[in-house]
Protein backbone atom coordinates (compact mmCIF):
# COMPACT_ATOMS: atom_id res chain seq x y z
CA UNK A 1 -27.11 0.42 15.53
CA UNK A 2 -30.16 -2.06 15.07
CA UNK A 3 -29.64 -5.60 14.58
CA UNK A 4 -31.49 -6.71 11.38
CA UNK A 5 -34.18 -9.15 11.49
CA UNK A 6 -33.89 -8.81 15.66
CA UNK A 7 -30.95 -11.07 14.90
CA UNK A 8 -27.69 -10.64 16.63
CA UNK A 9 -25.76 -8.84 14.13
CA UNK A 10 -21.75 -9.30 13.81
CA UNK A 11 -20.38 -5.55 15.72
CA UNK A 12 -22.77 -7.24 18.50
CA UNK A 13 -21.47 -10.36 18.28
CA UNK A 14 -17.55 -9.03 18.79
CA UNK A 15 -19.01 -6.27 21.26
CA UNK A 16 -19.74 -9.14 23.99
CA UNK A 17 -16.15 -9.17 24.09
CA UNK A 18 -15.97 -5.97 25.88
CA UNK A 19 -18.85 -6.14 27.89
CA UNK A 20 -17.20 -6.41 31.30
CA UNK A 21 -14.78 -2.88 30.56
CA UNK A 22 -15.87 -0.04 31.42
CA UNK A 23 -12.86 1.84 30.46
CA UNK A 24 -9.92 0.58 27.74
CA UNK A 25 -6.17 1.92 28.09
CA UNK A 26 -4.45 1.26 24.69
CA UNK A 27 -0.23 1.24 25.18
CA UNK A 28 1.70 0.71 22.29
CA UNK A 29 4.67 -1.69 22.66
CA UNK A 30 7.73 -0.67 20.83
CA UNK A 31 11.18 -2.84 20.94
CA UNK A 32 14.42 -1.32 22.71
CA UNK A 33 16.34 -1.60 19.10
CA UNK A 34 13.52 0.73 17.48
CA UNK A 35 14.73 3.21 19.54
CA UNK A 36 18.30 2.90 18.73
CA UNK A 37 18.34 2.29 15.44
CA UNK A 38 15.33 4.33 14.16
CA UNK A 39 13.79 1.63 12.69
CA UNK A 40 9.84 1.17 11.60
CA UNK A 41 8.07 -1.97 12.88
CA UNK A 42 4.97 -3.07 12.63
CA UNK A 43 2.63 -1.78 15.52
CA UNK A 44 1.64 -3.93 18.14
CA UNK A 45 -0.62 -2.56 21.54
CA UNK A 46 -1.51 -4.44 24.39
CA UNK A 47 -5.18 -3.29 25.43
CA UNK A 48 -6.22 -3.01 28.67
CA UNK A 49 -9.88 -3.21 30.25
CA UNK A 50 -10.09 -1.98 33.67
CA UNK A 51 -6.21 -2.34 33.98
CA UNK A 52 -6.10 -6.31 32.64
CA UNK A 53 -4.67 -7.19 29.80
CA UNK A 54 -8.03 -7.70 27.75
CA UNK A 55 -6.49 -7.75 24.05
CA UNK A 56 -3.42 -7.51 21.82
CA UNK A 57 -3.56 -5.56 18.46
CA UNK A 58 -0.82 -6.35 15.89
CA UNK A 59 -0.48 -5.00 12.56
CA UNK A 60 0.41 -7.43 10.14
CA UNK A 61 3.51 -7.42 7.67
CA UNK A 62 4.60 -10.20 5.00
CA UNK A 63 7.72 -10.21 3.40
CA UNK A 64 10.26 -6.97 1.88
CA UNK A 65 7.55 -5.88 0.10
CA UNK A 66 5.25 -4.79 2.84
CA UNK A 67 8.02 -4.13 4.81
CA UNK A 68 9.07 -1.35 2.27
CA UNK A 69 5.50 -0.10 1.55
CA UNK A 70 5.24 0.56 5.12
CA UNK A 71 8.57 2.41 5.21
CA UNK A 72 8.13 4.84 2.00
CA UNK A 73 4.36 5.72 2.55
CA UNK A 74 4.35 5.58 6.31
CA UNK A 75 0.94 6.86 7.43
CA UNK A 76 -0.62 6.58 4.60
CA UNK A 77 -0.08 2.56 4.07
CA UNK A 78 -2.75 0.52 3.70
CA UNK A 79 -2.84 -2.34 6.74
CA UNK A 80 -4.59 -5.33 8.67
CA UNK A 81 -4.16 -5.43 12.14
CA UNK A 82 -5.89 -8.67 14.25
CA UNK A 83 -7.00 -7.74 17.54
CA UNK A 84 -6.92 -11.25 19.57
CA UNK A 85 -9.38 -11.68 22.73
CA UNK A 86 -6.92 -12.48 25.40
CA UNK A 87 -9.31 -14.22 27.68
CA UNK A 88 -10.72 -16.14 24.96
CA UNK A 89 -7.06 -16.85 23.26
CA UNK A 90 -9.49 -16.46 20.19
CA UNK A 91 -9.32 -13.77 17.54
CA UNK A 92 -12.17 -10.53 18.04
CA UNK A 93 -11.84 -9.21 14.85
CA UNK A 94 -9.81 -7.93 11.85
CA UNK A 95 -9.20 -4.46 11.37
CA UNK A 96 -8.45 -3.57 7.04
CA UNK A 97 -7.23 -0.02 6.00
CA UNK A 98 -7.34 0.50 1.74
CA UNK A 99 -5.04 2.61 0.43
CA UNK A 100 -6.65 5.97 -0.53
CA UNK A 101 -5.09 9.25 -1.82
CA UNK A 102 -7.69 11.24 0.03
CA UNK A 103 -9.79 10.45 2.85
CA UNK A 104 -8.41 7.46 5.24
CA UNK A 105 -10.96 4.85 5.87
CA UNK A 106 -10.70 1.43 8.18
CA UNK A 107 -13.06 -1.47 8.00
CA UNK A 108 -13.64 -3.38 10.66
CA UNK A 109 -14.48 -7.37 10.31
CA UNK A 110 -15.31 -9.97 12.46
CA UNK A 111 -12.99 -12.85 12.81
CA UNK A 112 -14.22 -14.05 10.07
CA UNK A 113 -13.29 -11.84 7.51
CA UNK A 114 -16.98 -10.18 7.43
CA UNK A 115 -17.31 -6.65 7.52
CA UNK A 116 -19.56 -5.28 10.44
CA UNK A 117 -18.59 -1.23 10.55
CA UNK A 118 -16.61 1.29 8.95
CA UNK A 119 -14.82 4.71 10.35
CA UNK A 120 -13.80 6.82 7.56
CA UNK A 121 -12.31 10.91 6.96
CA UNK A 122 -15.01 12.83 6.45
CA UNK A 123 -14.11 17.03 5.21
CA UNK A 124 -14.59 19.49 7.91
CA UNK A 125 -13.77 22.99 9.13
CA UNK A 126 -11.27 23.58 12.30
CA UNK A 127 -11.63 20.16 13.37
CA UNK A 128 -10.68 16.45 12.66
CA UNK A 129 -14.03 14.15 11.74
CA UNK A 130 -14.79 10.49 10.85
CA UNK A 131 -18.24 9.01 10.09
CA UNK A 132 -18.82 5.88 11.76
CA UNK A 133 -21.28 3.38 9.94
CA UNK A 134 -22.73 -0.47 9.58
CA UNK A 135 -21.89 -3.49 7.61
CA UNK A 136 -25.20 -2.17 5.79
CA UNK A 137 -23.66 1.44 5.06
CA UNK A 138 -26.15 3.15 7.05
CA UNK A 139 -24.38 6.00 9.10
CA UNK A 140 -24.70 5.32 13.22
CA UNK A 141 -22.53 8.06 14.75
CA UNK A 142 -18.84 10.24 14.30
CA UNK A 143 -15.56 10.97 15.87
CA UNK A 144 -14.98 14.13 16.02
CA UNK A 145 -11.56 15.65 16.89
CA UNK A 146 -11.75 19.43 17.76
CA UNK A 147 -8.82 22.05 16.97
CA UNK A 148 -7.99 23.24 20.39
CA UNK A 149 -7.70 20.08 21.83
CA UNK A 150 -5.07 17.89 19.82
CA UNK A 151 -5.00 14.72 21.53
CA UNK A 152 -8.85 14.33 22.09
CA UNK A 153 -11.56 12.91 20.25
CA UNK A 154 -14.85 12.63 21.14
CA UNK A 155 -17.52 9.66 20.13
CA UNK A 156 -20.96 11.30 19.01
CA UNK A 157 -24.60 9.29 18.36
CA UNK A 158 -27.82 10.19 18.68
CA UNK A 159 -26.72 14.13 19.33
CA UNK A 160 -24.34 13.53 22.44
CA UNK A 161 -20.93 12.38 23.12
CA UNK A 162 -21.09 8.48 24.08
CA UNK A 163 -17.35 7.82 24.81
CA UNK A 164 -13.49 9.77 24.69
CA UNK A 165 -10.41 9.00 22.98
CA UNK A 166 -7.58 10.69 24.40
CA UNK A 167 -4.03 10.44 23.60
CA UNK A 168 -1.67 10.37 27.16
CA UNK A 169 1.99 11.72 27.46
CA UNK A 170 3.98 8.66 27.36
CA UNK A 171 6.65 9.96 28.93
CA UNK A 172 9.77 11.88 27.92
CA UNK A 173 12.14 9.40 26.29
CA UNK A 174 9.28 7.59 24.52
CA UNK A 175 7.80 10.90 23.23
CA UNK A 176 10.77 11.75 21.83
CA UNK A 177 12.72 8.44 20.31
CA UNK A 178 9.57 6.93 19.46
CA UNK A 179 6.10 6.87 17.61
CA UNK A 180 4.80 4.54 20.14
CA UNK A 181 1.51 6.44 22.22
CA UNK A 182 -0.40 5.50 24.71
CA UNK A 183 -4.91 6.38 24.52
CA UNK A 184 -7.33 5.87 27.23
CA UNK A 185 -10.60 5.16 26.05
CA UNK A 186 -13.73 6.19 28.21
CA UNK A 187 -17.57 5.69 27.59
CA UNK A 188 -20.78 7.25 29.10
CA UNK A 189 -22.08 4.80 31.68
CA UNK A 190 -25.32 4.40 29.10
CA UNK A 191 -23.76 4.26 25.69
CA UNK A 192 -24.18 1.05 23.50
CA UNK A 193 -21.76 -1.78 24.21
CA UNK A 194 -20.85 -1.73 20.45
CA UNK A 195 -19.20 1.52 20.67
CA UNK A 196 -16.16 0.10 22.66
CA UNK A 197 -15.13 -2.43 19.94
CA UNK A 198 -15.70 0.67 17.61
CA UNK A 199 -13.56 3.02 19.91
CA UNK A 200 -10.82 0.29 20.06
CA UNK A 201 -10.59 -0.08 16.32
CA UNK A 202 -10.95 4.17 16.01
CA UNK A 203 -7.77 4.43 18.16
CA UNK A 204 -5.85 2.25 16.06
CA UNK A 205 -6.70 4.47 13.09
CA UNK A 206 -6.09 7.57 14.65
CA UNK A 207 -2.93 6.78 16.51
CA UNK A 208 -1.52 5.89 12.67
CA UNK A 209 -3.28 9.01 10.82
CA UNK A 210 -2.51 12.11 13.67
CA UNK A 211 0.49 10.86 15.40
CA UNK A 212 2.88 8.55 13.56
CA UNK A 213 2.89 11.50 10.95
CA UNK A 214 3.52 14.02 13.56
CA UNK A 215 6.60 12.58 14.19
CA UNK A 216 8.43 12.23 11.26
């Protein structure tokens, strides 16, 4: 992930953000009346870094119309979430999913509007992958989700795993009334700072492509 031109380039810019975490804990907030009445909302997490509230993610819907594409193609909706720099009370950057029949892909932008990465489905054997890549389309890395171990997916670049995703039991109730889940996100002491604004915007993807399906 090299900067072109030895200029700051615009993952590094929103990575800065997330300097200071070693660690990110992603819990999805769900209302009380969701539960009750069954009914889809928009997602919303709270993220933390080192167990602070470091950033909010919230999907955003406009109007019946999104409302009801959300409903009748659940996982497979196209989306933009904002993820908003708590600290800063300033927006990090804007996460876009297309709508694709095969293949799921999410670009991520900076806050504003320019595209800086990509994580998108990539065909594979006994095992769940994404290619990660650069505003440039030049591939830097994968995620790579193996069979035998559902709820985990590992960061690869450069040959070695860099960072975990891992889904956590959210308890009983909310496991069972709810699509709301909970991820804690860990990195290798070494691995590029950029990788945590790209694990961030990986869970988001993942959580919406592996587990709100699994539940309906």
């Amino acid at each position: 992930m090299q900067a072109a031109h030895g200029r700051e380039d615009g993952l590094s810019t929103i990575a800065r953000r997330f300097a200071d975490y070693t660690s990110l804990r992603v819990k999805q907030r769900v209302p009380w009346w969701e539960m009750v009445l069954n009914w889809e909302v928009p997602n919303v997490y709270v993220v933390l870094g080192n167990g602070l509230a470091a950033f909010d993610v919230e999907e955003q819907v406009e109007g019946w119309a999104e409302r009801l594409r959300r409903m009748f193609l659940g996982p497979a909706r196209p989306f933009t979430a904002y993820v908003t720099d708590r600290r800063r009370d300033s927006l990090a950057m804007r996460l876009h999913r297309p709508w694709r029949w095969f293949f799921p892909r999410l670009d991520v932008h900076d806050a504003d509007d320019a595209p800086v990465a990509y994580i998108e489905s990539k065909w594979a054997w006994l095992q769940r992958r994404y290619e990660v890549g650069d505003a440039r389309g030049h591939v830097v890395g994968e995620i790579i989700g193996p069979w035998w171990r559902p709820w985990t997916f590992e960061l690869h670049a450069r040959g070695r795993v860099v960072g975990m995703i891992q889904k956590k039991w959210g308890g009983f109730a909310k496991e069972l009334l709810t699509d709301a889940d909970n991820f804690e996100i860990t990195f290798a002491p070494d691995a590029d700072v950029r990788w945590r604004a790209l694990a961030l915007a990986a869970a988001v993807l993942i959580d919406v492509m592996h587990f709100e399906r699994a539940k309906r």
